[in-house]
C-alpha atoms as a PDB file:
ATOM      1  CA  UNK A   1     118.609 -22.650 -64.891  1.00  0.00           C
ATOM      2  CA  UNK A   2     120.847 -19.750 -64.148  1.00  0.00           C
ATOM      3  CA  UNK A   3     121.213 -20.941 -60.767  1.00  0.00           C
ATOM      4  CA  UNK A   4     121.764 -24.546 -61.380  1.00  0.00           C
ATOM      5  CA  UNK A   5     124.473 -23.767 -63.653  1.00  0.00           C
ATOM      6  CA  UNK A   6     126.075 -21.239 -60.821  1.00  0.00           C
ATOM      7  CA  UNK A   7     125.495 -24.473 -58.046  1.00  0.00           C
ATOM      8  CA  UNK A   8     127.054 -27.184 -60.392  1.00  0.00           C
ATOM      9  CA  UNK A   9     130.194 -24.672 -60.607  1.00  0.00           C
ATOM     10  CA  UNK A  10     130.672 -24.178 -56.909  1.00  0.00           C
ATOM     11  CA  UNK A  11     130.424 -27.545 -56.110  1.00  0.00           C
ATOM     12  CA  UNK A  12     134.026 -28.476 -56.599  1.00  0.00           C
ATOM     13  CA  UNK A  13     134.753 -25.482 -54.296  1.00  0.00           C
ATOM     14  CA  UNK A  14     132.440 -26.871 -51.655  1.00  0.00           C
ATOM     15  CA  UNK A  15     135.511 -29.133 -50.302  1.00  0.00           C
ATOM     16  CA  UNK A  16     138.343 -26.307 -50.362  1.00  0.00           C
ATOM     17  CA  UNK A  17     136.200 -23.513 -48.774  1.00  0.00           C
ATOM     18  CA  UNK A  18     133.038 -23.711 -46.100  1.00  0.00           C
ATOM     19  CA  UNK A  19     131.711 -20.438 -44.776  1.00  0.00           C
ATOM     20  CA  UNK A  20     130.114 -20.257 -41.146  1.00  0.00           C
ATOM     21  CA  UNK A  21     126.636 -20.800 -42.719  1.00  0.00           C
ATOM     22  CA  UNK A  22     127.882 -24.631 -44.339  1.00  0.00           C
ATOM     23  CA  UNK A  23     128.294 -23.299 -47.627  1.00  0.00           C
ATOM     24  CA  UNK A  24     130.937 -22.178 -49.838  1.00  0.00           C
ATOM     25  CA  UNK A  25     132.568 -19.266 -49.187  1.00  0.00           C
ATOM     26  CA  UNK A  26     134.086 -18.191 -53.329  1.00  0.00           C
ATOM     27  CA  UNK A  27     134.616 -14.468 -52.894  1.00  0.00           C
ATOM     28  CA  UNK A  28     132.711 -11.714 -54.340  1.00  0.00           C
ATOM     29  CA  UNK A  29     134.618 -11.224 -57.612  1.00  0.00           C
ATOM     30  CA  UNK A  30     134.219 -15.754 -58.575  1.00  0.00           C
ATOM     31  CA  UNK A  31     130.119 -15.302 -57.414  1.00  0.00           C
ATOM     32  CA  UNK A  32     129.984 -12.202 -59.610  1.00  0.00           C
ATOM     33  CA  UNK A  33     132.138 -14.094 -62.355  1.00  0.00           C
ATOM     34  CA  UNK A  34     129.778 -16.748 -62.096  1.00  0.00           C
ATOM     35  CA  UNK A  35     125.976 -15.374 -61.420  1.00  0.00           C
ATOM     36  CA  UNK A  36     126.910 -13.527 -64.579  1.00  0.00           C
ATOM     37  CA  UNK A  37     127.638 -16.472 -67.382  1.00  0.00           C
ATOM     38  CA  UNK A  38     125.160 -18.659 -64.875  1.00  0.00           C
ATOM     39  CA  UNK A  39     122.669 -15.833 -66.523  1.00  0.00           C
ATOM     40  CA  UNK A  40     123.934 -15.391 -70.010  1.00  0.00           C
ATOM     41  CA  UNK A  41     123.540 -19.258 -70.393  1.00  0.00           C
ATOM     42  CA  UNK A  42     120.520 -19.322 -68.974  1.00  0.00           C
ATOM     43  CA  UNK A  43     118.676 -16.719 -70.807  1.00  0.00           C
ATOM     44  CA  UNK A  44     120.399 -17.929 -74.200  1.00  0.00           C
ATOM     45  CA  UNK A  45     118.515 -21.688 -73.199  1.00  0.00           C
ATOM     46  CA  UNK A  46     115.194 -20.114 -72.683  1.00  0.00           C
ATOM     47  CA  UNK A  47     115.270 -17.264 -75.408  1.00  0.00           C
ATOM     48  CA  UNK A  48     113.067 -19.112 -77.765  1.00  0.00           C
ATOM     49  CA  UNK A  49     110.162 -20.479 -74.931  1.00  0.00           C
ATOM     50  CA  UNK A  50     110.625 -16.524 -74.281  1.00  0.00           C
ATOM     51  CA  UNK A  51     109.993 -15.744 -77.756  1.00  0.00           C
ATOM     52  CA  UNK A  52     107.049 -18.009 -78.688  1.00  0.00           C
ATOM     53  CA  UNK A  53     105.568 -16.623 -75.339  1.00  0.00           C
ATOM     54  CA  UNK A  54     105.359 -13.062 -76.157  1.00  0.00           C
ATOM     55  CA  UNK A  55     104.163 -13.922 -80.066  1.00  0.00           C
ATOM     56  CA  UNK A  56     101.307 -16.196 -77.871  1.00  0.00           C
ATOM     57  CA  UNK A  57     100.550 -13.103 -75.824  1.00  0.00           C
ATOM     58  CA  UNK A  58     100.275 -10.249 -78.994  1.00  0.00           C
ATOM     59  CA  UNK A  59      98.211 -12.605 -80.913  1.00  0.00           C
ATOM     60  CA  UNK A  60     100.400 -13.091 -83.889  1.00  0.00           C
ATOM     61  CA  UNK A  61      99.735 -16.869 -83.909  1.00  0.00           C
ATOM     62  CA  UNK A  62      96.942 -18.769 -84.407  1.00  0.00           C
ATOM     63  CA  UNK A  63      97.496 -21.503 -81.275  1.00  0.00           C
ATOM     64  CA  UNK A  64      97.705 -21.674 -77.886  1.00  0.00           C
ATOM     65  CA  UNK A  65     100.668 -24.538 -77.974  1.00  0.00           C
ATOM     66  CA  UNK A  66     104.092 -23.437 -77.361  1.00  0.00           C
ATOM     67  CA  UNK A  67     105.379 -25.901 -79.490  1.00  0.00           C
ATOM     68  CA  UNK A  68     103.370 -25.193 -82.476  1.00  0.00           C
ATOM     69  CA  UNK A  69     104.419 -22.284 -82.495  1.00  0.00           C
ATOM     70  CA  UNK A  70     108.248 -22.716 -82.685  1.00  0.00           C
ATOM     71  CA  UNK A  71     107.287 -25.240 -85.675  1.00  0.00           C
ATOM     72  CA  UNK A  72     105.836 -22.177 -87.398  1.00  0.00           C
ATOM     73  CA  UNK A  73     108.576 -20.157 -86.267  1.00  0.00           C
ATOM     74  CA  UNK A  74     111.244 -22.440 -87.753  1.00  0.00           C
ATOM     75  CA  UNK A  75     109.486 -23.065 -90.857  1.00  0.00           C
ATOM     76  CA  UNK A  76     108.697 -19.722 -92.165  1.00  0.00           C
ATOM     77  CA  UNK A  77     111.566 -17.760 -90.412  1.00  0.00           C
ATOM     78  CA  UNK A  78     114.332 -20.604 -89.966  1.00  0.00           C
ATOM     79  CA  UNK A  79     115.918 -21.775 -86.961  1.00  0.00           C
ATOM     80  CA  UNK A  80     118.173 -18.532 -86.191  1.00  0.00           C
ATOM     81  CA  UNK A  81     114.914 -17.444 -86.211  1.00  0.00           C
ATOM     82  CA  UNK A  82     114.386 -18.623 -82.062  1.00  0.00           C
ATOM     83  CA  UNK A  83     117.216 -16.549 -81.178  1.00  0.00           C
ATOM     84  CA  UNK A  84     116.334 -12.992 -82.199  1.00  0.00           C
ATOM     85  CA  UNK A  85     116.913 -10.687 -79.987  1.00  0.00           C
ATOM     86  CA  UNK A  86     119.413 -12.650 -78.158  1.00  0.00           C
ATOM     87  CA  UNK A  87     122.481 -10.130 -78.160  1.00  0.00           C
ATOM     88  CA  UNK A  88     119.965  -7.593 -76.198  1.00  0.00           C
ATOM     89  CA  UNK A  89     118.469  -9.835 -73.882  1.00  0.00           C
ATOM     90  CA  UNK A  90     122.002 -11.699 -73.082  1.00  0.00           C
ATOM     91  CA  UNK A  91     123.850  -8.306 -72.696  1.00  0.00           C
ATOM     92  CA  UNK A  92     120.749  -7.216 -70.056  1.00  0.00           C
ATOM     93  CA  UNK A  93     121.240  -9.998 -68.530  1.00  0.00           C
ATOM     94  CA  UNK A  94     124.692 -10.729 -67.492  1.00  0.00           C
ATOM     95  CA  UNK A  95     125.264  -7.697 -65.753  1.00  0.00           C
ATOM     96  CA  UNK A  96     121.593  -7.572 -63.567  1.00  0.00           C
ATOM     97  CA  UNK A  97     122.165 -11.225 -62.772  1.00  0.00           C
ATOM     98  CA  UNK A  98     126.177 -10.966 -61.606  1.00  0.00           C
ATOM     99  CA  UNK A  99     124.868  -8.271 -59.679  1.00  0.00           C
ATOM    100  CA  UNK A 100     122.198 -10.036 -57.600  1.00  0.00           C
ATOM    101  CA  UNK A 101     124.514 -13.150 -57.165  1.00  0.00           C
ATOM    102  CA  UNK A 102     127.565 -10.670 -55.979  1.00  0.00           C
ATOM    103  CA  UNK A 103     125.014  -8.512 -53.774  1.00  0.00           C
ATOM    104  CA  UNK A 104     123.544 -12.459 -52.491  1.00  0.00           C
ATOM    105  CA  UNK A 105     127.469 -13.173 -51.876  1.00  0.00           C
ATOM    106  CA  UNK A 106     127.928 -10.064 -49.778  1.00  0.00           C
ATOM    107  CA  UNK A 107     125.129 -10.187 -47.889  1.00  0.00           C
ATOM    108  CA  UNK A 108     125.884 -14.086 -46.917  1.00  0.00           C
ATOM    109  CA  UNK A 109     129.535 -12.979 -46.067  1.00  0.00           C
ATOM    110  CA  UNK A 110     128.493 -10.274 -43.802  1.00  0.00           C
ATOM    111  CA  UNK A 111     125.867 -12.434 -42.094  1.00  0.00           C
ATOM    112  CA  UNK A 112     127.956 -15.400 -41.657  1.00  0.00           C
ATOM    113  CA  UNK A 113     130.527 -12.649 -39.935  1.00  0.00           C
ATOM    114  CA  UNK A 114     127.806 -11.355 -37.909  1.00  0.00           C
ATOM    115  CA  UNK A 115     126.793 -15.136 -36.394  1.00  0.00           C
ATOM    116  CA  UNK A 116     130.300 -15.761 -35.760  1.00  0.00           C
ATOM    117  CA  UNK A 117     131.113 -12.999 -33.668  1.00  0.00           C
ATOM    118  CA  UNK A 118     127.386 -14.018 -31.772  1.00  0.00           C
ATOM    119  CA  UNK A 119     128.825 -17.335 -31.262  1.00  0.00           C
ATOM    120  CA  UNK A 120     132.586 -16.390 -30.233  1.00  0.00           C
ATOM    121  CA  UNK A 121     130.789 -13.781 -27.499  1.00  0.00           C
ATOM    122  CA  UNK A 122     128.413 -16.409 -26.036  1.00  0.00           C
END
């Protein structure tokens, strides 16, 4: 979802800006900027298929279907209820997935340098 979210955003850009590989070339700091909400969104979308995971996996239901057990979860503990733990998990997340998309960014950049200067030599 994360990267969806991060593709839908750079397709505007796709016009203005094409890297040597065909593919947008935004800059580390904008593919940081945008692997990191990309993630925060993402993880806030799937917290509660997170969270009726992990109560499947300890046991503390009594079924083996996911959406069972979000029924039980929003009956006895209320809706909020899906969400706990979100301000830890979202916080974990933005920075380890701008990171990955600004180290993916880098990487790219440099490689994309690396075939051009093949190409110019040949």
């Amino acid at each position: 979802a994360g990267k969806a979210l991060y593709l839908s955003s750079v397709k505007g850009e796709t016009e203005h800006s094409m890297g040597a590989l065909g593919s947008p070339d935004l800059g580390l700091i904008p593919s940081t900027v945008l692997g990191a909400v990309a993630g925060g969104v993402s993880k806030l979308v799937t917290l509660p298929l997170d969270l009726c995971k992990k109560r499947m996996q300890v046991d503390m239901v009594d079924t083996t279907r996911m959406f069972d057990v979000m029924r039980k979860i929003v009956q006895e503990e209320g809706t909020l209820a899906l969400w706990k733990g979100a301000r830890p998990a979202v916080f974990k997340t933005i920075p380890a997935t701008g990171i990955t998309f600004g180290v993916y960014e880098m990487t790219r950049t440099m490689l994309a340098a690396k075939r051009r200067e093949r190409m110019e030599a040949e």
